[in-house]
Protein backbone atom coordinates (compact mmCIF):
# COMPACT_ATOMS: atom_id res chain seq x y z
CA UNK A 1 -6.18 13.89 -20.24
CA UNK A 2 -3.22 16.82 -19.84
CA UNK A 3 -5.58 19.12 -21.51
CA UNK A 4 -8.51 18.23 -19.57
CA UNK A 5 -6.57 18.87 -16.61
CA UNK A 6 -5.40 21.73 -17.52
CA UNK A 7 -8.95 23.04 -18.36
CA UNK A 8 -9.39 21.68 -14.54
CA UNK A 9 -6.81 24.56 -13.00
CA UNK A 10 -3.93 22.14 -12.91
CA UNK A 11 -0.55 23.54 -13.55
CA UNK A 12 3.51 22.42 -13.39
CA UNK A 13 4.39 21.74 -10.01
CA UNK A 14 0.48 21.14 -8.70
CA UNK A 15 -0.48 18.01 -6.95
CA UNK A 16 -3.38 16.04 -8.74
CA UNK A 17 -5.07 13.49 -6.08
CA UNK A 18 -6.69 10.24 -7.86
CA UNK A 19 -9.12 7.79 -5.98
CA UNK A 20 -9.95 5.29 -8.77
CA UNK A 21 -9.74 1.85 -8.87
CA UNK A 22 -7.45 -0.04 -11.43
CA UNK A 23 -8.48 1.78 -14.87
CA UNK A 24 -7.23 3.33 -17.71
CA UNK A 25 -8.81 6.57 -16.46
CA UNK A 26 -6.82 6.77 -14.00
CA UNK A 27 -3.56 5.62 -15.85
CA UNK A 28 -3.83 8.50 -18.12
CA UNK A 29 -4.45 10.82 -15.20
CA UNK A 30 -1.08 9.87 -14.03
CA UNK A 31 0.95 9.93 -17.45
CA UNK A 32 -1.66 13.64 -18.43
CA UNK A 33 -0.33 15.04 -14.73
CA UNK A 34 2.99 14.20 -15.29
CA UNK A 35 2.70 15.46 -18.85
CA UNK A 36 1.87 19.14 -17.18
CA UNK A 37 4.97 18.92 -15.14
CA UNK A 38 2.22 17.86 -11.77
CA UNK A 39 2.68 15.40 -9.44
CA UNK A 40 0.18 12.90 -9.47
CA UNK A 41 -0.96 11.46 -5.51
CA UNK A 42 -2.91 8.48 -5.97
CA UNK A 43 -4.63 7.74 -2.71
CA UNK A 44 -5.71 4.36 -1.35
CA UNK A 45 -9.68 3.53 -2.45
CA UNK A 46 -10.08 2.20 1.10
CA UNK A 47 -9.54 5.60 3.03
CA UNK A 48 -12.08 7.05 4.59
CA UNK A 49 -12.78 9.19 7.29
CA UNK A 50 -9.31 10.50 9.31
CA UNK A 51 -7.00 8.60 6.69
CA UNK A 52 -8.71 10.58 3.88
CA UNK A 53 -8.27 13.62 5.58
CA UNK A 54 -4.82 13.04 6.85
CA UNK A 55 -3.71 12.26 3.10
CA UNK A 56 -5.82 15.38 1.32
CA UNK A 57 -4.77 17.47 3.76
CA UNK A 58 -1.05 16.96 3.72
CA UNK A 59 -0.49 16.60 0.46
CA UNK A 60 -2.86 20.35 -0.14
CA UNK A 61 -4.63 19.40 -3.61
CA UNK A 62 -6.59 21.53 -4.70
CA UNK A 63 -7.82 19.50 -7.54
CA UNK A 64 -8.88 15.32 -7.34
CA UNK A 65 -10.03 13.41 -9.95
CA UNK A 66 -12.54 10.63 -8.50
CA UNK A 67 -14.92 7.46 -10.11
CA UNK A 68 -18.23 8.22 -8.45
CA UNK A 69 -18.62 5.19 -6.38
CA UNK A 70 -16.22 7.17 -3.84
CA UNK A 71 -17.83 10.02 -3.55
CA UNK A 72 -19.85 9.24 -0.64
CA UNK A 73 -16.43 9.01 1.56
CA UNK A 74 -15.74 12.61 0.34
CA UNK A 75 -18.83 13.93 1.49
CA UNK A 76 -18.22 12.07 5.04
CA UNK A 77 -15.17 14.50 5.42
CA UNK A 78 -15.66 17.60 2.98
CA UNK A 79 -15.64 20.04 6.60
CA UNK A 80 -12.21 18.70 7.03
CA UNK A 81 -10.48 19.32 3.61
CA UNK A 82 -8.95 22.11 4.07
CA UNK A 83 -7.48 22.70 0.92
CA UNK A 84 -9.78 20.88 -1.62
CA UNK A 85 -11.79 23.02 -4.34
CA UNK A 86 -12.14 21.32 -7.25
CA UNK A 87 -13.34 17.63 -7.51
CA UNK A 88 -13.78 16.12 -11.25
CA UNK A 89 -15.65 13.04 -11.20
CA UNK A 90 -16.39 10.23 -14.13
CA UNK A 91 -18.47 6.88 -14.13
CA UNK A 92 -17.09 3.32 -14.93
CA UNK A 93 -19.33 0.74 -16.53
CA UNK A 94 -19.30 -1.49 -13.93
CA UNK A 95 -20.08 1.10 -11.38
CA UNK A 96 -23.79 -0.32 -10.51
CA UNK A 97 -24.92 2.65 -7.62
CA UNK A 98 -27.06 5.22 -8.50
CA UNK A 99 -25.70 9.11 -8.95
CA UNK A 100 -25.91 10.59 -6.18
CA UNK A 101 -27.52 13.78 -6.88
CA UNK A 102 -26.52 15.69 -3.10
CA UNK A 103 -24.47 19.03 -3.75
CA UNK A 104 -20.55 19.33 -2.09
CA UNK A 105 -21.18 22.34 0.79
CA UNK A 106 -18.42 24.19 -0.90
CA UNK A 107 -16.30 22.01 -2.93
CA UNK A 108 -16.85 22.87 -6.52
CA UNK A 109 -18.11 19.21 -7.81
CA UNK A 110 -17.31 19.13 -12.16
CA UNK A 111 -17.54 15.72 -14.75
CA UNK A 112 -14.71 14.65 -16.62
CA UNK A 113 -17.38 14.26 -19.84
CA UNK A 114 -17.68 18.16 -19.35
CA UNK A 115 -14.31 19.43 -19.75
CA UNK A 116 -13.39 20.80 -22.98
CA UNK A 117 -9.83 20.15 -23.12
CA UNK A 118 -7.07 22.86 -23.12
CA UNK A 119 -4.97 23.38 -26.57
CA UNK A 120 -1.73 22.53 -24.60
CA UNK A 121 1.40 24.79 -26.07
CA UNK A 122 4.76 24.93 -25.02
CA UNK A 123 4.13 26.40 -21.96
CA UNK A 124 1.41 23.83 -20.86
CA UNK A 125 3.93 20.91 -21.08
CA UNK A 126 7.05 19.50 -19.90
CA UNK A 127 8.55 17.71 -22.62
CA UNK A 128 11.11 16.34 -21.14
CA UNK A 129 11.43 16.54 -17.43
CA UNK A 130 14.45 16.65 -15.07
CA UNK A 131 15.05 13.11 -13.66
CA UNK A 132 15.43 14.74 -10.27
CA UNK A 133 11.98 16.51 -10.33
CA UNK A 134 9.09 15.26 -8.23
CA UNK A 135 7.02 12.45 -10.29
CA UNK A 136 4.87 10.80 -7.79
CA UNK A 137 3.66 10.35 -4.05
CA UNK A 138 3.17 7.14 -2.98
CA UNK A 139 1.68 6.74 0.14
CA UNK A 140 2.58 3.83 2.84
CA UNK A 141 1.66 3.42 6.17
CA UNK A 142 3.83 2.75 8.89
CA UNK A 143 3.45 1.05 12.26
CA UNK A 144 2.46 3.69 14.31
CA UNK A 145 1.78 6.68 13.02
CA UNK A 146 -0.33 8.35 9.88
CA UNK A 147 0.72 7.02 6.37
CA UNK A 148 3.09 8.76 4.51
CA UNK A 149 3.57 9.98 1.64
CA UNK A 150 7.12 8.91 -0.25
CA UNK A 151 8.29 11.43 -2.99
CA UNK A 152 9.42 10.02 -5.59
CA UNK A 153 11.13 11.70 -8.35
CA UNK A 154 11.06 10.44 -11.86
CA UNK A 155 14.76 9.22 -12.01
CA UNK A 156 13.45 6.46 -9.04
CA UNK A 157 10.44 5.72 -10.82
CA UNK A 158 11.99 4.90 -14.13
CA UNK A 159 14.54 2.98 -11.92
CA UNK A 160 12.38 1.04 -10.24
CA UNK A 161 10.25 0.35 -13.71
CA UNK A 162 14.19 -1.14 -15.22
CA UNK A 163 14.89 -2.99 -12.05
CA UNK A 164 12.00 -5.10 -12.92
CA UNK A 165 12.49 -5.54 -16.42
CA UNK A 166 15.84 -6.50 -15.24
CA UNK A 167 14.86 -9.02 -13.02
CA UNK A 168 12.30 -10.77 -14.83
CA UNK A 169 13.97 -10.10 -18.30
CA UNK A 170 10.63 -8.88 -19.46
CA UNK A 171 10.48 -8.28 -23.69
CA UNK A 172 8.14 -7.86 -26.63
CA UNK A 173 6.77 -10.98 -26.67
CA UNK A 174 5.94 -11.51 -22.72
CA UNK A 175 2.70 -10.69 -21.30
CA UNK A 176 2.65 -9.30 -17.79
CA UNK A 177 -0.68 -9.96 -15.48
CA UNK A 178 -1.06 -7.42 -12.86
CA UNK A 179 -4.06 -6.67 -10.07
CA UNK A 180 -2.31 -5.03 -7.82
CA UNK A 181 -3.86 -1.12 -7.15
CA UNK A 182 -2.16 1.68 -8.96
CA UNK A 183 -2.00 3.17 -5.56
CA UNK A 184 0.85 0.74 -4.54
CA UNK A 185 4.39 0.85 -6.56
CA UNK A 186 3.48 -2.71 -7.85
CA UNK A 187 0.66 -1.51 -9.92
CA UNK A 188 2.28 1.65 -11.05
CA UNK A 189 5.81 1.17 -11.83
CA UNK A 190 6.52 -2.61 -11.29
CA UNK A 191 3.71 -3.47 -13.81
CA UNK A 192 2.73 -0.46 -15.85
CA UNK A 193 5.84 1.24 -16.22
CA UNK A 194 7.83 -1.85 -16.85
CA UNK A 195 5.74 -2.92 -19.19
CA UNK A 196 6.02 0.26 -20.98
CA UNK A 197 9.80 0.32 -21.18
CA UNK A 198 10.35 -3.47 -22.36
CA UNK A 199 7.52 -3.36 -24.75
CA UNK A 200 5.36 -6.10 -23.01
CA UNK A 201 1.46 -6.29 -22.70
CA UNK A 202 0.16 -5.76 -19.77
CA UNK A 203 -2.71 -7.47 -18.48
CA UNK A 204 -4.17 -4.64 -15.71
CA UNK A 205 -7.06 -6.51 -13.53
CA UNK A 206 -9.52 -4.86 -11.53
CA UNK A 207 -8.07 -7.08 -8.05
CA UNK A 208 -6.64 -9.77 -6.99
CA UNK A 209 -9.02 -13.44 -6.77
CA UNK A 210 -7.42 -15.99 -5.64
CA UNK A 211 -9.96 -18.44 -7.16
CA UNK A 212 -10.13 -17.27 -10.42
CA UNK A 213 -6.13 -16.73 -10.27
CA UNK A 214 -4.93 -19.37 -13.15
CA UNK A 215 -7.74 -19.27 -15.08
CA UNK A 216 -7.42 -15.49 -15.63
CA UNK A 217 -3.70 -16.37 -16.17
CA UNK A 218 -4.41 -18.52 -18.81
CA UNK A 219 -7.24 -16.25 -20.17
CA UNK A 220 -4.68 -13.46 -21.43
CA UNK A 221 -1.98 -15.83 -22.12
CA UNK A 222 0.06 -14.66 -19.30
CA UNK A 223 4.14 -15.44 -19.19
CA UNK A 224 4.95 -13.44 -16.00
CA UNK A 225 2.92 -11.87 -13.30
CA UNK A 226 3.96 -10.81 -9.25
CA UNK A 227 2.65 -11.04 -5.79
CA UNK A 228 2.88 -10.71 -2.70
CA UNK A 229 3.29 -13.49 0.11
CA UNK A 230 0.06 -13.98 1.54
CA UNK A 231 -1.75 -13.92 -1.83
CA UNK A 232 0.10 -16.73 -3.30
CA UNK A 233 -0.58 -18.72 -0.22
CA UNK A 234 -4.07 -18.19 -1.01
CA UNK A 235 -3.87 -19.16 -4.65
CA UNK A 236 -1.99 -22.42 -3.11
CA UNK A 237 -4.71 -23.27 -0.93
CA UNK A 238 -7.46 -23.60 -4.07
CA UNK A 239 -7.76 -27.54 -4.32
CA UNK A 240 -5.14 -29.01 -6.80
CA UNK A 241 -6.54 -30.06 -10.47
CA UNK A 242 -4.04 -32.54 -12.02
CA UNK A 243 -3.28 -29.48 -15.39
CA UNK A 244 -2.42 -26.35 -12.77
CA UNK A 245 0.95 -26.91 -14.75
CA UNK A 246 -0.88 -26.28 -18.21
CA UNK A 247 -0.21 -22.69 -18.61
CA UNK A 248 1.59 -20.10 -19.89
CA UNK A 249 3.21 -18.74 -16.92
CA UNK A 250 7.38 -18.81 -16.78
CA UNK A 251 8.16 -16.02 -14.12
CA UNK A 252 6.96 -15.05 -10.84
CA UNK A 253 7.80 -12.16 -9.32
CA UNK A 254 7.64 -12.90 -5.14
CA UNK A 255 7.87 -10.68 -1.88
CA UNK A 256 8.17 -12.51 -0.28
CA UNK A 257 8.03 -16.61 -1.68
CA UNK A 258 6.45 -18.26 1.37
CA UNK A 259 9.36 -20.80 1.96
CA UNK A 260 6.48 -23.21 3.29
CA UNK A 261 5.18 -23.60 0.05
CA UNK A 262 7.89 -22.14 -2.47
CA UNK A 263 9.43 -25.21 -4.08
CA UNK A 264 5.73 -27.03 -4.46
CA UNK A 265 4.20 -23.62 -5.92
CA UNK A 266 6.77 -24.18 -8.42
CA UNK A 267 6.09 -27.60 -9.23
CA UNK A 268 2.73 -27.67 -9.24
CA UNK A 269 2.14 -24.58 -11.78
CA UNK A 270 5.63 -25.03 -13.45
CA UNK A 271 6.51 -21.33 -12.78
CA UNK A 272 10.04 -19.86 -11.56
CA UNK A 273 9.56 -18.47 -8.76
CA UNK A 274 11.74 -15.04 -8.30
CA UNK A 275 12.23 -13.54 -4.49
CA UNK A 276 13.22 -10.08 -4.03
CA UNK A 277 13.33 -7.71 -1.30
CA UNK A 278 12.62 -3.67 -1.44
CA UNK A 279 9.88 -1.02 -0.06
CA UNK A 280 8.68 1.98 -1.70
CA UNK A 281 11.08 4.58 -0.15
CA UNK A 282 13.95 2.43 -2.06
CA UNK A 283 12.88 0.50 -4.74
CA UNK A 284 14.30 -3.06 -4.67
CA UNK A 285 17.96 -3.67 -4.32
CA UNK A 286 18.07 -7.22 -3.98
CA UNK A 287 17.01 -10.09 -6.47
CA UNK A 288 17.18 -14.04 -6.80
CA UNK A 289 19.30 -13.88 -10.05
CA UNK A 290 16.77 -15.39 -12.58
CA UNK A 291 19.48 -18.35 -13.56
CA UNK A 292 19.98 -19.59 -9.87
CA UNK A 293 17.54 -22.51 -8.57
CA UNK A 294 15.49 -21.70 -5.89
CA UNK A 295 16.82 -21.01 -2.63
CA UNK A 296 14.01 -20.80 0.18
CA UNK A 297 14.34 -18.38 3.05
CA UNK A 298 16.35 -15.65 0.81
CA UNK A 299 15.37 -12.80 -0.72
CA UNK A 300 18.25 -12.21 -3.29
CA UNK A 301 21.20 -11.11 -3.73
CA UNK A 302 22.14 -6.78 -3.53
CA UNK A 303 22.75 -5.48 -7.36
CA UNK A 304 25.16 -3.34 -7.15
CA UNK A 305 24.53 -0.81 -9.85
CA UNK A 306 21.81 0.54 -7.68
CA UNK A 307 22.62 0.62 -4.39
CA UNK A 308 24.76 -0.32 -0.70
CA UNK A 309 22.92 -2.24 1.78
CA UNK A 310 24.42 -2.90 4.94
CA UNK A 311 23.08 -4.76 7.96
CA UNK A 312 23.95 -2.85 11.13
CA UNK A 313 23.19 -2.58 15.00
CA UNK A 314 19.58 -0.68 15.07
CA UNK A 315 21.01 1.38 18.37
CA UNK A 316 24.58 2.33 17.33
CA UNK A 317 24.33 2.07 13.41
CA UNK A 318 27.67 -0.03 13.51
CA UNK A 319 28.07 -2.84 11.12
CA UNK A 320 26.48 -6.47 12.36
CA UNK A 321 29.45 -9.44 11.32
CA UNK A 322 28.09 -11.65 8.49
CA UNK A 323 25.03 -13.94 9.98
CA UNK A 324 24.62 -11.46 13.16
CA UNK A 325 21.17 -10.04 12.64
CA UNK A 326 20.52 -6.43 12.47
CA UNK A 327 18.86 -3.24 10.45
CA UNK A 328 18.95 -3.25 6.63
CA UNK A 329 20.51 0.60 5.63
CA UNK A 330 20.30 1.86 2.58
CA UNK A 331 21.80 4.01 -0.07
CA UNK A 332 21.75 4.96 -3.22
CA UNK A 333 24.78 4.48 -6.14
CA UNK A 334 23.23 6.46 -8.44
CA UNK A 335 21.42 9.98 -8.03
CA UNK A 336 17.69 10.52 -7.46
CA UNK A 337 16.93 6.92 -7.65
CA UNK A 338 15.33 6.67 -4.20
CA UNK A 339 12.68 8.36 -2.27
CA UNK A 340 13.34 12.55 -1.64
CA UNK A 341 11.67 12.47 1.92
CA UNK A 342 8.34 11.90 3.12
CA UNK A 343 5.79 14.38 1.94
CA UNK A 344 4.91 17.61 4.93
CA UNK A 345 7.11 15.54 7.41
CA UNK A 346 10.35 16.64 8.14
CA UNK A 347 10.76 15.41 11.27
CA UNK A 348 10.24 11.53 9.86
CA UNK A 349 12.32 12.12 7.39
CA UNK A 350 15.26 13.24 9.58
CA UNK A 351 14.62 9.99 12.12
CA UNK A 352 15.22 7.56 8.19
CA UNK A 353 17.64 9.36 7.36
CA UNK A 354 20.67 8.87 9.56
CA UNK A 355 24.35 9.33 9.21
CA UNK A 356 23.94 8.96 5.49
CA UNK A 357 21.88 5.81 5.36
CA UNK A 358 18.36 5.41 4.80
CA UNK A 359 16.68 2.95 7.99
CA UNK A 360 14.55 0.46 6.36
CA UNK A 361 13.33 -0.74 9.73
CA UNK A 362 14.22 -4.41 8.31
CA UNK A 363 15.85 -6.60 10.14
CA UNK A 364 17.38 -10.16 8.55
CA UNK A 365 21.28 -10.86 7.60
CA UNK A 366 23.63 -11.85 5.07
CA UNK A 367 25.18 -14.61 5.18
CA UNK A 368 28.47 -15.84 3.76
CA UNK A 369 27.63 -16.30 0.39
CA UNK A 370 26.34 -12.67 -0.11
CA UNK A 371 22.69 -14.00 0.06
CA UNK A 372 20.08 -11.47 1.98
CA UNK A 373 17.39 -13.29 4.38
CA UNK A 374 14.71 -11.25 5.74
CA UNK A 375 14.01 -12.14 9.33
CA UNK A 376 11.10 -9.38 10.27
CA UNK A 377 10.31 -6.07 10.68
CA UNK A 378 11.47 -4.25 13.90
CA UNK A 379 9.43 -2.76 16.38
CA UNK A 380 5.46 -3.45 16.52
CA UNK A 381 5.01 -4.57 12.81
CA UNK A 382 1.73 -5.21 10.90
CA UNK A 383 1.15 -6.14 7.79
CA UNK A 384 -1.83 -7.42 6.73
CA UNK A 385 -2.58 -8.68 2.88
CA UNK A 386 0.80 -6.09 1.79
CA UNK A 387 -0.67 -3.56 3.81
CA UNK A 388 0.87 -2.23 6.12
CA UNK A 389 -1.38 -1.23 9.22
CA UNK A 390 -0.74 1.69 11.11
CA UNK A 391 -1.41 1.20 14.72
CA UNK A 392 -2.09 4.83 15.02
CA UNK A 393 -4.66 5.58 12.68
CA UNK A 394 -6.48 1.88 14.60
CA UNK A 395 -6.18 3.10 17.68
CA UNK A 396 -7.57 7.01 16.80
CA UNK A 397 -10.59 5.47 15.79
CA UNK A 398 -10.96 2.85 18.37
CA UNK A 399 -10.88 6.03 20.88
CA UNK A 400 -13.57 8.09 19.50
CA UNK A 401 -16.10 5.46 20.82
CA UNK A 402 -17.42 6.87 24.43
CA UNK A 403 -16.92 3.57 25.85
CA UNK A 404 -13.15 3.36 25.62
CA UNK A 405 -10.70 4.73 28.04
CA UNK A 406 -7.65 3.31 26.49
CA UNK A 407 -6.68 1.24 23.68
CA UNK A 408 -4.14 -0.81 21.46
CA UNK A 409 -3.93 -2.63 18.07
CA UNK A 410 -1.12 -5.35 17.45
CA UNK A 411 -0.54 -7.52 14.66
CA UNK A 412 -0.98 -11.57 15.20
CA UNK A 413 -0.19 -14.46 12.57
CA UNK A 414 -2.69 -15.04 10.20
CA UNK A 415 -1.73 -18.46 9.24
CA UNK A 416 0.10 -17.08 6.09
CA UNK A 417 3.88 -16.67 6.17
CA UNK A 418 4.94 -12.74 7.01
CA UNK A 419 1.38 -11.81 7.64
CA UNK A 420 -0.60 -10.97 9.91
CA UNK A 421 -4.22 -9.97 11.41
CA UNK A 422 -5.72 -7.52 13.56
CA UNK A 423 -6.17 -7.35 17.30
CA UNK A 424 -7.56 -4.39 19.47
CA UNK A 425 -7.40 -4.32 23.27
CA UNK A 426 -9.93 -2.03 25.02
CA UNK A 427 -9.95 -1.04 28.53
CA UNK A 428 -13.58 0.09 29.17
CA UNK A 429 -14.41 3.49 31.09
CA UNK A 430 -16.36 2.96 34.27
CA UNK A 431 -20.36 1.62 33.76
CA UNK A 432 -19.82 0.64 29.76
CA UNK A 433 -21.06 -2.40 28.97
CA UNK A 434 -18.97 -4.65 26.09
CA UNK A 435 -20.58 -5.24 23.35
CA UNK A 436 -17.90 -6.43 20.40
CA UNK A 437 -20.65 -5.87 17.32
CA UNK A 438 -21.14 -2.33 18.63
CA UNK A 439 -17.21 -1.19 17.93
CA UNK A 440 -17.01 -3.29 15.08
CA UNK A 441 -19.74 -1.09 13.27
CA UNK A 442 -17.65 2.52 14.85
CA UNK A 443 -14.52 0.88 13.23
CA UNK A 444 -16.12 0.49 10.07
CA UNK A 445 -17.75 3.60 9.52
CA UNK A 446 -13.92 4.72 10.53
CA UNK A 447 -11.36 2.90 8.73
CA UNK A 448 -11.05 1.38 5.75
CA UNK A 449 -11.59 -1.88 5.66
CA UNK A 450 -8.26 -3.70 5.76
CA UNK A 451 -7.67 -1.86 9.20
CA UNK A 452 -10.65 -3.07 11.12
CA UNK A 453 -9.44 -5.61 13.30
CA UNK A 454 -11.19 -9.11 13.64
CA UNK A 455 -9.88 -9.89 17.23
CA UNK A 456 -11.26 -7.95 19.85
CA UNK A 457 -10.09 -8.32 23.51
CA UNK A 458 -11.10 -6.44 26.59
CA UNK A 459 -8.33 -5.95 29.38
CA UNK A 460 -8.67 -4.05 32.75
CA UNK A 461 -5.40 -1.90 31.55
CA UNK A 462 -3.00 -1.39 29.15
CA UNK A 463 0.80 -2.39 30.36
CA UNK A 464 2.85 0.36 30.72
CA UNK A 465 6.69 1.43 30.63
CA UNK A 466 7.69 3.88 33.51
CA UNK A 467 7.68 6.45 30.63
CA UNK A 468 4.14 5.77 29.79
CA UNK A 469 4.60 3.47 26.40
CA UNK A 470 2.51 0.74 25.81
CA UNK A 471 4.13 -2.46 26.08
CA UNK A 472 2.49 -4.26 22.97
CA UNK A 473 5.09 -7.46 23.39
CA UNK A 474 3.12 -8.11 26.58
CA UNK A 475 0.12 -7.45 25.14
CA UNK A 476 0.75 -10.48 22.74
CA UNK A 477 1.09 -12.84 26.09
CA UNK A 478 -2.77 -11.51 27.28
CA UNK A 479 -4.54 -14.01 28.69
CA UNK A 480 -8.48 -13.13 28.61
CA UNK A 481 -11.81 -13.45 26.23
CA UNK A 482 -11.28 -12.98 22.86
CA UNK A 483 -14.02 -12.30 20.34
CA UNK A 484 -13.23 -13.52 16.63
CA UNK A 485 -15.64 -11.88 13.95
CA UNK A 486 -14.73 -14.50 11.35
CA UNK A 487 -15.33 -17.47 13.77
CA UNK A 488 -18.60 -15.41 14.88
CA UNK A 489 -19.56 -15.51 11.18
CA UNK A 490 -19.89 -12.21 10.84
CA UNK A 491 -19.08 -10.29 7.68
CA UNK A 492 -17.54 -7.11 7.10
CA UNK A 493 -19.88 -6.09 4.16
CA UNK A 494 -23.02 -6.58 6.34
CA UNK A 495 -21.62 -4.48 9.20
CA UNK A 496 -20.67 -1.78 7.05
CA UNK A 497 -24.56 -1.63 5.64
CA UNK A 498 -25.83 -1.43 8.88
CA UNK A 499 -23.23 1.11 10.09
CA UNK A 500 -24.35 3.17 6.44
CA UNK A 501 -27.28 3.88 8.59
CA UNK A 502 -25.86 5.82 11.47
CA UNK A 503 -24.63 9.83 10.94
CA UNK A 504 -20.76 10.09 10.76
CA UNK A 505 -19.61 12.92 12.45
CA UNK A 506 -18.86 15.68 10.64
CA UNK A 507 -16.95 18.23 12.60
CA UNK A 508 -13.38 17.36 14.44
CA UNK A 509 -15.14 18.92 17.26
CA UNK A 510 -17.61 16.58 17.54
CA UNK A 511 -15.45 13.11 16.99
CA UNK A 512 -13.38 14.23 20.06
């Protein structure tokens, strides 16, 4: 794959985008980028339209290596990729479309099959890179504004990778299941990496199924595996067969362990559950020690060896007393083991980190015992299915329809602990008429799909500080009609077929 990429244009230092789903294609494109000295940037497979952009054009590849089914969403934007010229493209088996046989305008479109790969010498590869040089970016959204994109350099990724050998005590003999996208840190370097320094198997699914959950653990003989929250609440809610406890499984990996279910979960598929609390920008500092029964409601306890984590005051960035909630900060103890800064955005980067502490934008407490609990995230959080939403990129889209004056997006519970789902609040221009089906098909052919909201809610305005903000806290009080697309019956898949048939705009011109 290094030489292949190499006979692509891609050099030391270059950054090599990926949209692929879980494969080993796109495994080896990491480890054959990194190889070359590149940085690989895998992007989300649900992008499209101004998230694709946004993350092509701030990360300036010039080179992407894509499975086919997506490149229909590149076409959708190719006038506003900027930088783009080279996209290499290759097939799964299970990829049931036809090829699509329409040219790129002017991005140069090349197989993977038809690349002759590069004798690599020397020169071609980096042997043995500095810890402190750029591996990966990662990107993650935040709460209102475009995602971005976390550099990490290869002394946090191996880091990360040992923390969860660590935790779990993975070895030779365990088998690790993983479905989480290679796009996300728990794909990558939770599951593939670790399993490459501790010698493990690893089990990579296409996605997560709740239904098919155990039996697929019990297929490949599983003995640890991780998730997130909402998706073990999910497996929990599959009716209960009398031999869920007849299988392999001995350690769970949890972010959280919904403490509604947490000591059940255990019993019922005779797992240990292990809680642990981290983001991308700094790995995860804090683990349930693997010997200590379950405690519900805490995420762990700080290991040292890798880093200080303080609770302070979010507006004076004092330290809180034990139990006072406040802002989980963050630093390192050892060098290059957490995030360099967010790709192209100084300015963000500057605002997290402040007077020597990275801001996790966390809020819990620790209480007298040296135990971390989690409490929320501050400011207008959502987080839907371990996404996290950006408001922003929502509320772009939501605009772009001619019958909107004004809009917002908020997060409201789901029904599964720490999680939420998505509600937009239009105020109509003058003469519209309201018709919910109508901006659920413009979201769609918009976002990807985990952003498009299933509450929608008309309101005459939006509330307003003196200094123009919304006030989204008041927004959550809104009395008014609500329309729910799941209680509507209407599914996301058939909206986005009948949305296939309307034009996307092409030009930013045009969209505003």
């Amino acid at each position: 794959m290094a030489g292949m990429l190499c006979a692509a244009g891609v050099r030391a230092t270059d950054l090599v985008a990926v949209i692929a789903p879980n494969c080993r294609t796109a495994v080896h494109a990491w480890m054959g980028a990194n190889l070359l000295g590149a940085v690989d940037v895998m992007i989300n497979t649900g992008y499209r339209g101004s998230p694709l952009e946004h993350a092509l054009n701030l990360v300036k590849a010039k080179v992407i290596l894509v499975e086919e089914r997506y490149l229909g969403v590149l076409r959708e934007v190719e006038p506003q990729l900027q930088h783009l010229q080279r996209i290499v493209h290759f097939r799964l088996g299970d990829f049931a479309g036809e090829p699509d046989p329409t040219p790129f305008s002017r991005i140069e479109l090349v197989a993977l099959a038809s690349l002759k790969p590069r004798e690599l010498d020397v020169q071609d590869v980096q042997d043995e890179p500095a810890f402190s040089t750029l591996a990966s970016i990662i990107f993650t959204s935040g709460t209102s504004g475009p995602a971005k994109g976390v550099m990490m350099p290869h002394a946090q990724a191996y880091a990360l990778a040992l923390q969860t050998v660590q935790g779990l005590r993975l070895g030779e003999r365990d088998t690790l299941y993983a479905f989480h996208p290679i796009f996300h840190t728990a794909g990558k370097f939770i599951s593939i990496y670790a399993g490459l320094l501790s010698g493990a198997h690893v089990v990579l699914d296409r996605q997560f199924r709740a239904k098919s959950w155990l039996a697929r653990i019990r297929e490949c003989g599983a003995t640890a595996t991780l998730a997130h929250g909402a998706m073990l609440e999910m497996v929990y809610a599959q009716p209960p067969a009398a031999d869920d406890a007849d299988n392999p499984l001995k350690r769970l990996m949890a972010s959280p362990f919904p403490r509604r279910i947490a000591a059940d979960f255990e019993r019922r598929f005779s797992v240990r559950g292990v809680e642990l609390w981290g983001m991308t920008e700094i790995n995860n500092p804090c683990w349930c020690p693997l010997d200590e029964p379950l405690r519900t409601g805490t995420c762990g306890k700080l290991n040292t060896k890798w880093a200080d984590v303080r609770v302070v005051d979010p507006e004076t960035d004092l330290e809180l007393p034990v139990g006072q909630v406040g802002e989980f900060v963050v630093r390192a103890r050892l060098p290059w083991t957490m995030m360099q800064g967010y790709f192209g955005m100084p300015e963000l980067t500057l605002q997290a980190w402040r007077n020597l502490w990275f801001h996790t934008r966390d809020a819990g407490y620790i209480d007298a015992e040296g135990w971390f609990h989690f409490v929320d995230r501050l400011g207008d959080r959502i987080r839907r299915r371990a996404e996290n939403i950006s408001s922003y990129e929502i509320e772009s889209a939501a605009a772009l329809h001619p019958a909107v004056l004004e809009c917002a997006a908020i997060g409201v519970p789901s029904g599964f602990e720490s999680d939420d789902d998505i509600k937009l609040f239009v105020a109509l221009r003058p003469g519209y008429l309201w018709v919910p089906q109508e901006m659920l098909e413009h979201l769609v052919r918009l976002l990807p799909h985990f952003m498009v909201p299933r509450y929608l809610q008309t309101v005459e305005e939006l509330p307003r500080t003196p200094t123009n903000k919304v006030i989204k806290s008041q927004l959550r009080l809104a009395a008014g009609d609500c329309w729910d697309r799941k209680e509507a019956g209407v599914a996301l898949l058939d909206v986005a077929q009948r949305a296939a048939a309307y034009a996307v705009p092409t030009s930013s011109k045009e969209r505003s």
